[in-house]
PDB file of N, CA and C in Angstrom:
ATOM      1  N   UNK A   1      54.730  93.447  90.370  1.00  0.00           N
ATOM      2  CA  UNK A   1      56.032  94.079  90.471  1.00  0.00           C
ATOM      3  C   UNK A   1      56.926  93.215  91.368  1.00  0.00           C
ATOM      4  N   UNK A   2      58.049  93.116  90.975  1.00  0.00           N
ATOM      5  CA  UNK A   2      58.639  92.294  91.496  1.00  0.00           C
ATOM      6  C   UNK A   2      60.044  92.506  92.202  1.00  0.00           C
ATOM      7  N   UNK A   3      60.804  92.450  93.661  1.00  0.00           N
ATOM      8  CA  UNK A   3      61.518  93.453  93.705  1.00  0.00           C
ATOM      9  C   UNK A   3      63.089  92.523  93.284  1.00  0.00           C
ATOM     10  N   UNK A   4      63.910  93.468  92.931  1.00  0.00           N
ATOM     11  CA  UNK A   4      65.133  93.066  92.267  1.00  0.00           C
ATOM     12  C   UNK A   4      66.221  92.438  93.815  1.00  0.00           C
ATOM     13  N   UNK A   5      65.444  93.533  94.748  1.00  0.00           N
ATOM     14  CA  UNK A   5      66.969  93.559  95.947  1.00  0.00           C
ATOM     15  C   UNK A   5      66.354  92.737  96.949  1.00  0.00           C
ATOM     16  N   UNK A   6      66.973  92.019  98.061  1.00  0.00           N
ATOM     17  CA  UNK A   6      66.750  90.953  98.989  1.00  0.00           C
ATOM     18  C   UNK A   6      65.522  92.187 100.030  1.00  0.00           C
ATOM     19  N   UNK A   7      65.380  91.616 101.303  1.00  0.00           N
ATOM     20  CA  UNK A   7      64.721  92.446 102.381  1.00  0.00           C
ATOM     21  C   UNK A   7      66.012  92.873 103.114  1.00  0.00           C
ATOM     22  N   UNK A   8      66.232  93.707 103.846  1.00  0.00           N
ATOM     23  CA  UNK A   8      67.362  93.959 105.195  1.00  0.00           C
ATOM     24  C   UNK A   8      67.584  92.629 105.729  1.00  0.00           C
ATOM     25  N   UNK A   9      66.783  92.024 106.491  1.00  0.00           N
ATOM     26  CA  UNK A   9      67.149  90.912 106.765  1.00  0.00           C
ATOM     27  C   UNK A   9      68.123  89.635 106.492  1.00  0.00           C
ATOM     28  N   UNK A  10      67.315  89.695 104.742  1.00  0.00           N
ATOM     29  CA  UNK A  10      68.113  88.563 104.223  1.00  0.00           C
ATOM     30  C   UNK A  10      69.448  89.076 103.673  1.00  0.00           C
ATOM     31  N   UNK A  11      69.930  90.285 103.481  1.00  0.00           N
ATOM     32  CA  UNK A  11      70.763  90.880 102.912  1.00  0.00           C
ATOM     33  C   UNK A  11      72.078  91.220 104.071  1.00  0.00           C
ATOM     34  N   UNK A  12      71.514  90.819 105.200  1.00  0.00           N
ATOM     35  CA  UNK A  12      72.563  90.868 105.959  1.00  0.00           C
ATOM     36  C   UNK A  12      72.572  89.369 106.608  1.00  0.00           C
ATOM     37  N   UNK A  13      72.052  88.139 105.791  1.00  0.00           N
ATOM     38  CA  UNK A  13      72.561  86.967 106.246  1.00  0.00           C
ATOM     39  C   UNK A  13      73.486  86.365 106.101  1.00  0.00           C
ATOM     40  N   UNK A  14      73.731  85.409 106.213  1.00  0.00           N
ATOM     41  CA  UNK A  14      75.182  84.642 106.469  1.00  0.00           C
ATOM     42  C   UNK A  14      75.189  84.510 104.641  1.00  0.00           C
ATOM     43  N   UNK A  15      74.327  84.175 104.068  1.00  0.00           N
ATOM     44  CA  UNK A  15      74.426  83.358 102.921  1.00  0.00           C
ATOM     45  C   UNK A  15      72.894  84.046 102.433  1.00  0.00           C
ATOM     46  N   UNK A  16      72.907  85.454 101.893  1.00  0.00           N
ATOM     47  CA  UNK A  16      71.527  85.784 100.803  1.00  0.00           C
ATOM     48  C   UNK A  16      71.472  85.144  99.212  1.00  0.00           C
ATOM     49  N   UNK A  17      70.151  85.287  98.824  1.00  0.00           N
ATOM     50  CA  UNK A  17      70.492  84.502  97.865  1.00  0.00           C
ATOM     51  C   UNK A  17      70.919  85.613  96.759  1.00  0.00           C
ATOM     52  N   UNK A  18      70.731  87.069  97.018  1.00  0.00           N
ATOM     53  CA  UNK A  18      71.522  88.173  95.933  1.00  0.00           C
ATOM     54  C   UNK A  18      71.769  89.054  97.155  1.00  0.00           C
ATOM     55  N   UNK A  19      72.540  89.775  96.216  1.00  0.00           N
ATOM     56  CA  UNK A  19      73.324  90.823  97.375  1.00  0.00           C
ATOM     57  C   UNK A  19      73.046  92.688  96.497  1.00  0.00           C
ATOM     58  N   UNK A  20      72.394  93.229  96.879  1.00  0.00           N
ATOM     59  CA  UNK A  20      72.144  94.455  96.087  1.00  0.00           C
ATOM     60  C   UNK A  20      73.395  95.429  95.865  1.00  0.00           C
ATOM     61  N   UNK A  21      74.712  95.145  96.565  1.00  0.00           N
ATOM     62  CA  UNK A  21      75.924  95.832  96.640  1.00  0.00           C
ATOM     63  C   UNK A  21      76.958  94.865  96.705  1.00  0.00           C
ATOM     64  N   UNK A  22      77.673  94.823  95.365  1.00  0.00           N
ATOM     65  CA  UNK A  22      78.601  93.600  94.966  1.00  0.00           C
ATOM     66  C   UNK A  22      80.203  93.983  96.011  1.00  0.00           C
ATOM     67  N   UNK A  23      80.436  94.938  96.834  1.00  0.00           N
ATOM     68  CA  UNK A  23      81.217  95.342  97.470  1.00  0.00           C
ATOM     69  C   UNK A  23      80.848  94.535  99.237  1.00  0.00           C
ATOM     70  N   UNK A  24      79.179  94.632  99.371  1.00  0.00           N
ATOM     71  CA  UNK A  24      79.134  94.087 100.560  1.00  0.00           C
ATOM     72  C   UNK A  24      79.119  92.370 100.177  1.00  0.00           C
ATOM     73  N   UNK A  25      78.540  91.600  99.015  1.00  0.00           N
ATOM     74  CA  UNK A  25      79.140  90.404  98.455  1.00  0.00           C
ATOM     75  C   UNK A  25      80.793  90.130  99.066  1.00  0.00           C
ATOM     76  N   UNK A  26      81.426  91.033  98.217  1.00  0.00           N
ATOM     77  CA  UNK A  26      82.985  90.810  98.741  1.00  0.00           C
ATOM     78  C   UNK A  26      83.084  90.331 100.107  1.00  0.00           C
ATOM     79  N   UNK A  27      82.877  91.526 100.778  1.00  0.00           N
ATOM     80  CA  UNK A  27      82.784  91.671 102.677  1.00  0.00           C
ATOM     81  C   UNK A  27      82.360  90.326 102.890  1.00  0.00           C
ATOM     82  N   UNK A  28      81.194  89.892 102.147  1.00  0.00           N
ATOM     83  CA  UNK A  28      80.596  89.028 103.446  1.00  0.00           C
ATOM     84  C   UNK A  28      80.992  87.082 103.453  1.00  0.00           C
ATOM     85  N   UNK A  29      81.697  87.678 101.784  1.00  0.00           N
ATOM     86  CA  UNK A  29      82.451  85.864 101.751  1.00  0.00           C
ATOM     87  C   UNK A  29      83.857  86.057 102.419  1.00  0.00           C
ATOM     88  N   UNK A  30      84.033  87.262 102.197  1.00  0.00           N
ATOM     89  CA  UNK A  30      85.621  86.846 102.902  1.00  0.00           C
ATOM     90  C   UNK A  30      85.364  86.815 104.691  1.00  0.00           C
ATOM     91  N   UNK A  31      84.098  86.327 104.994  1.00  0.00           N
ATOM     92  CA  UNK A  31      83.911  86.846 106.775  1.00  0.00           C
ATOM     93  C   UNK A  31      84.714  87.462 107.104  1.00  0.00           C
ATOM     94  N   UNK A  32      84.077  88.529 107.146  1.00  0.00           N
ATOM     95  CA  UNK A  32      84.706  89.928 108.163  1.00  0.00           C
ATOM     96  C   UNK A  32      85.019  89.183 109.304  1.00  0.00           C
ATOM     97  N   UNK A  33      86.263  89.845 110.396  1.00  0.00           N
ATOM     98  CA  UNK A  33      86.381  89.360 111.495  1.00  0.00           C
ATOM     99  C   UNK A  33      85.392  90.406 112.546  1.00  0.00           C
ATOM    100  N   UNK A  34      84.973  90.098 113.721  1.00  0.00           N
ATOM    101  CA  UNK A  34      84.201  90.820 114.441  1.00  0.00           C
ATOM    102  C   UNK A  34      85.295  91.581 115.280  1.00  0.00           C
ATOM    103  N   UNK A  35      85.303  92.875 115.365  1.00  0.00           N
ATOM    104  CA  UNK A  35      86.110  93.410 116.074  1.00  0.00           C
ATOM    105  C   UNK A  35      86.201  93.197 117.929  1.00  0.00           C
ATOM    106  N   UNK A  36      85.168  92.831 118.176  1.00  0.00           N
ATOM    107  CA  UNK A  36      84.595  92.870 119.998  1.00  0.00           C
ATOM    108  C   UNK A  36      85.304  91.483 119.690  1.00  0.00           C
ATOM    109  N   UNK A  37      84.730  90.243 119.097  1.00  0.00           N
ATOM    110  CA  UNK A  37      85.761  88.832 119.212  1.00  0.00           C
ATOM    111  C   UNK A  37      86.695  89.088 119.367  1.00  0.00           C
ATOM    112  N   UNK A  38      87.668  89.802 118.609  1.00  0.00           N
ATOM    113  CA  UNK A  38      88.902  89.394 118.272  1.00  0.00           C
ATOM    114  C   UNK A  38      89.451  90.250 119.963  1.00  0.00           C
ATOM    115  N   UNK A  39      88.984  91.038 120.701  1.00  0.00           N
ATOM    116  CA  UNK A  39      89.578  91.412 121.987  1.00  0.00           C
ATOM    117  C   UNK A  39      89.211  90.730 123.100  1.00  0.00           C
ATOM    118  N   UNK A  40      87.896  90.396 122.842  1.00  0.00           N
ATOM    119  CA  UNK A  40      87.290  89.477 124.282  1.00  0.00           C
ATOM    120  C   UNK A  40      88.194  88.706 125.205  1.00  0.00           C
ATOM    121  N   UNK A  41      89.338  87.998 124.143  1.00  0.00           N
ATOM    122  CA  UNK A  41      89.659  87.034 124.674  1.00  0.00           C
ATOM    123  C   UNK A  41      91.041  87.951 125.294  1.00  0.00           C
ATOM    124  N   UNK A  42      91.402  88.921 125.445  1.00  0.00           N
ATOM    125  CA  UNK A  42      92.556  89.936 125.980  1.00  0.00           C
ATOM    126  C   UNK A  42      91.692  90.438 127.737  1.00  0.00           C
ATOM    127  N   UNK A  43      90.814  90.315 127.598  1.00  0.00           N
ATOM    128  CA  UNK A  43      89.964  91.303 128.830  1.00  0.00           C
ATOM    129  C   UNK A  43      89.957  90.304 130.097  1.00  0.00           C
ATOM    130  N   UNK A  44      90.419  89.261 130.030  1.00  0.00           N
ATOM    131  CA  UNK A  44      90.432  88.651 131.615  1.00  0.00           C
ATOM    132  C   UNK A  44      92.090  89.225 132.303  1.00  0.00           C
ATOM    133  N   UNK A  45      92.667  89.450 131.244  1.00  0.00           N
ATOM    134  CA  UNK A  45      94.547  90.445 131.529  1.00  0.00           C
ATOM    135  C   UNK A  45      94.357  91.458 131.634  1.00  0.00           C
ATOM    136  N   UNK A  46      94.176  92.414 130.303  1.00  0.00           N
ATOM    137  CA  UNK A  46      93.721  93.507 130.567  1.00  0.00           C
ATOM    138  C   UNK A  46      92.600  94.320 131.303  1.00  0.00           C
ATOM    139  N   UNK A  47      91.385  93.760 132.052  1.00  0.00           N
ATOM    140  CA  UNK A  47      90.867  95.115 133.056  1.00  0.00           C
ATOM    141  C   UNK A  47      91.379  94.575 134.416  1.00  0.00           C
ATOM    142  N   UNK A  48      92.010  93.815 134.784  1.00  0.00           N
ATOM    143  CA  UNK A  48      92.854  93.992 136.213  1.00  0.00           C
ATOM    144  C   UNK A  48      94.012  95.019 135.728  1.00  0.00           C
ATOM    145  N   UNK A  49      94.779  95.032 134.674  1.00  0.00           N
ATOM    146  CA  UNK A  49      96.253  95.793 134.683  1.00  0.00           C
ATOM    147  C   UNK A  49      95.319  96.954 134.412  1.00  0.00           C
ATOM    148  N   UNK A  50      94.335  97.310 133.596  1.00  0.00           N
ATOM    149  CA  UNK A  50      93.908  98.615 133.632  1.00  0.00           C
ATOM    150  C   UNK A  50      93.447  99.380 134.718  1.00  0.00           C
ATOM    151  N   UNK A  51      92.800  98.277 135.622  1.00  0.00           N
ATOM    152  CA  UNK A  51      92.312  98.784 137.141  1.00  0.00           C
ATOM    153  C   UNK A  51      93.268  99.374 137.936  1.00  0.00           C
ATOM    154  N   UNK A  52      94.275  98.168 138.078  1.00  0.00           N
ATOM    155  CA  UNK A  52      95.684  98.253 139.144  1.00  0.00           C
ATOM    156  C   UNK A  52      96.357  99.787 138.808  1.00  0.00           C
ATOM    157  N   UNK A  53      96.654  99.853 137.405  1.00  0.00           N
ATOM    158  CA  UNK A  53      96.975 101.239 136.594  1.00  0.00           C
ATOM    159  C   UNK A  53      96.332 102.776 137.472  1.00  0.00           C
ATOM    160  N   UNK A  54      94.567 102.373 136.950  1.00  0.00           N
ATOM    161  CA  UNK A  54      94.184 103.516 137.515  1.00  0.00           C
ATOM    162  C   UNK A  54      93.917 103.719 139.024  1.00  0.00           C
ATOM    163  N   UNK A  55      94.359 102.897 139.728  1.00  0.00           N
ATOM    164  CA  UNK A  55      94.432 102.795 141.539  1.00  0.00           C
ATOM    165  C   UNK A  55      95.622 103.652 141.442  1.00  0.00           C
ATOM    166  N   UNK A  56      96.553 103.312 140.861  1.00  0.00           N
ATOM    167  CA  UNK A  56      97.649 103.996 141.336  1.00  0.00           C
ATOM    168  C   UNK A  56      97.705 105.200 140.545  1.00  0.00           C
ATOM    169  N   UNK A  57      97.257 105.613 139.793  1.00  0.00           N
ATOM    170  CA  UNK A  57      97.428 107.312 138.921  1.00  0.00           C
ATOM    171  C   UNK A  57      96.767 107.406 140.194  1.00  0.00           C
ATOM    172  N   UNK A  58      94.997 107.169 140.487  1.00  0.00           N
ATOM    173  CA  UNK A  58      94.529 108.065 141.413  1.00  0.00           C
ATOM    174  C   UNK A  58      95.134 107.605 142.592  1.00  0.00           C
ATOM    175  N   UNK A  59      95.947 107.468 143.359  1.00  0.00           N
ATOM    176  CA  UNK A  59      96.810 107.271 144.377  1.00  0.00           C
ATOM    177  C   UNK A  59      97.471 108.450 144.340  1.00  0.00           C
ATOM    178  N   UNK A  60      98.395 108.385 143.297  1.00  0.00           N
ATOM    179  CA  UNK A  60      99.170 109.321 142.945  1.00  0.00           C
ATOM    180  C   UNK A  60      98.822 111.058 143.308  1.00  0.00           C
ATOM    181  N   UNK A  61      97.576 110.901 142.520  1.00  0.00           N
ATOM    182  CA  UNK A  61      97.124 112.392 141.975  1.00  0.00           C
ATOM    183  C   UNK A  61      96.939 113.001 143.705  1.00  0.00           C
ATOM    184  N   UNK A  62      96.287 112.007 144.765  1.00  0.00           N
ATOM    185  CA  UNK A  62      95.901 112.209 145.924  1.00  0.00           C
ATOM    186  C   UNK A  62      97.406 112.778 146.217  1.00  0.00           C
ATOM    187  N   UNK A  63      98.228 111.816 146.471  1.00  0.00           N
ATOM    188  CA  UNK A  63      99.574 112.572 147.773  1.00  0.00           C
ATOM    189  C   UNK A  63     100.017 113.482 146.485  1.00  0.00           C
ATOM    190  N   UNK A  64     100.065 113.501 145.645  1.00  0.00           N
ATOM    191  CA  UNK A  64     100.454 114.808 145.177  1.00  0.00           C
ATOM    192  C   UNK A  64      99.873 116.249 145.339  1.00  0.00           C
ATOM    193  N   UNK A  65      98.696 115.957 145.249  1.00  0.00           N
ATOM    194  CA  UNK A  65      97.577 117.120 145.739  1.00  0.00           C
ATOM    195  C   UNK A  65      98.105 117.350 147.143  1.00  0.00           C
ATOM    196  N   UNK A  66      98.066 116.519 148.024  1.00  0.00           N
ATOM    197  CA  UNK A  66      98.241 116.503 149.240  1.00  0.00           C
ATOM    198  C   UNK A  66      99.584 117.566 149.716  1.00  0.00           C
TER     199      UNK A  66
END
């Protein structure tokens, strides 16, 4: 018996030699972009302004309470 579809492995490689879902074929020649890449390079700006941000809400929230 012989099986028709790749293993998991090979089916999520760069380059299988069949693809059991001609939709993930599509996906995987047009390289998907990686979503975590495409921000990485934003996070040396953004978590100081996000920090500085939340120093001062909780600053805030304090003398207001106060």
């Amino acid at each position: 018996m012989t099986h028709l579809y790749p293993p998991p492995d090979q089916a999520m490689a760069d380059h299988p030699l069949a693809y059991s879902d001609p939709e993930l074929r599509a996906y995987a020649e047009e390289q998907a972009e990686d979503i975590l890449e495409s921000v990485v390079h934003y996070m040396p700006l953004l978590l100081p302004c996000m920090g500085a941000l939340l120093i001062f809400m909780l600053a805030f929230i304090a003398v207001f309470m106060a």
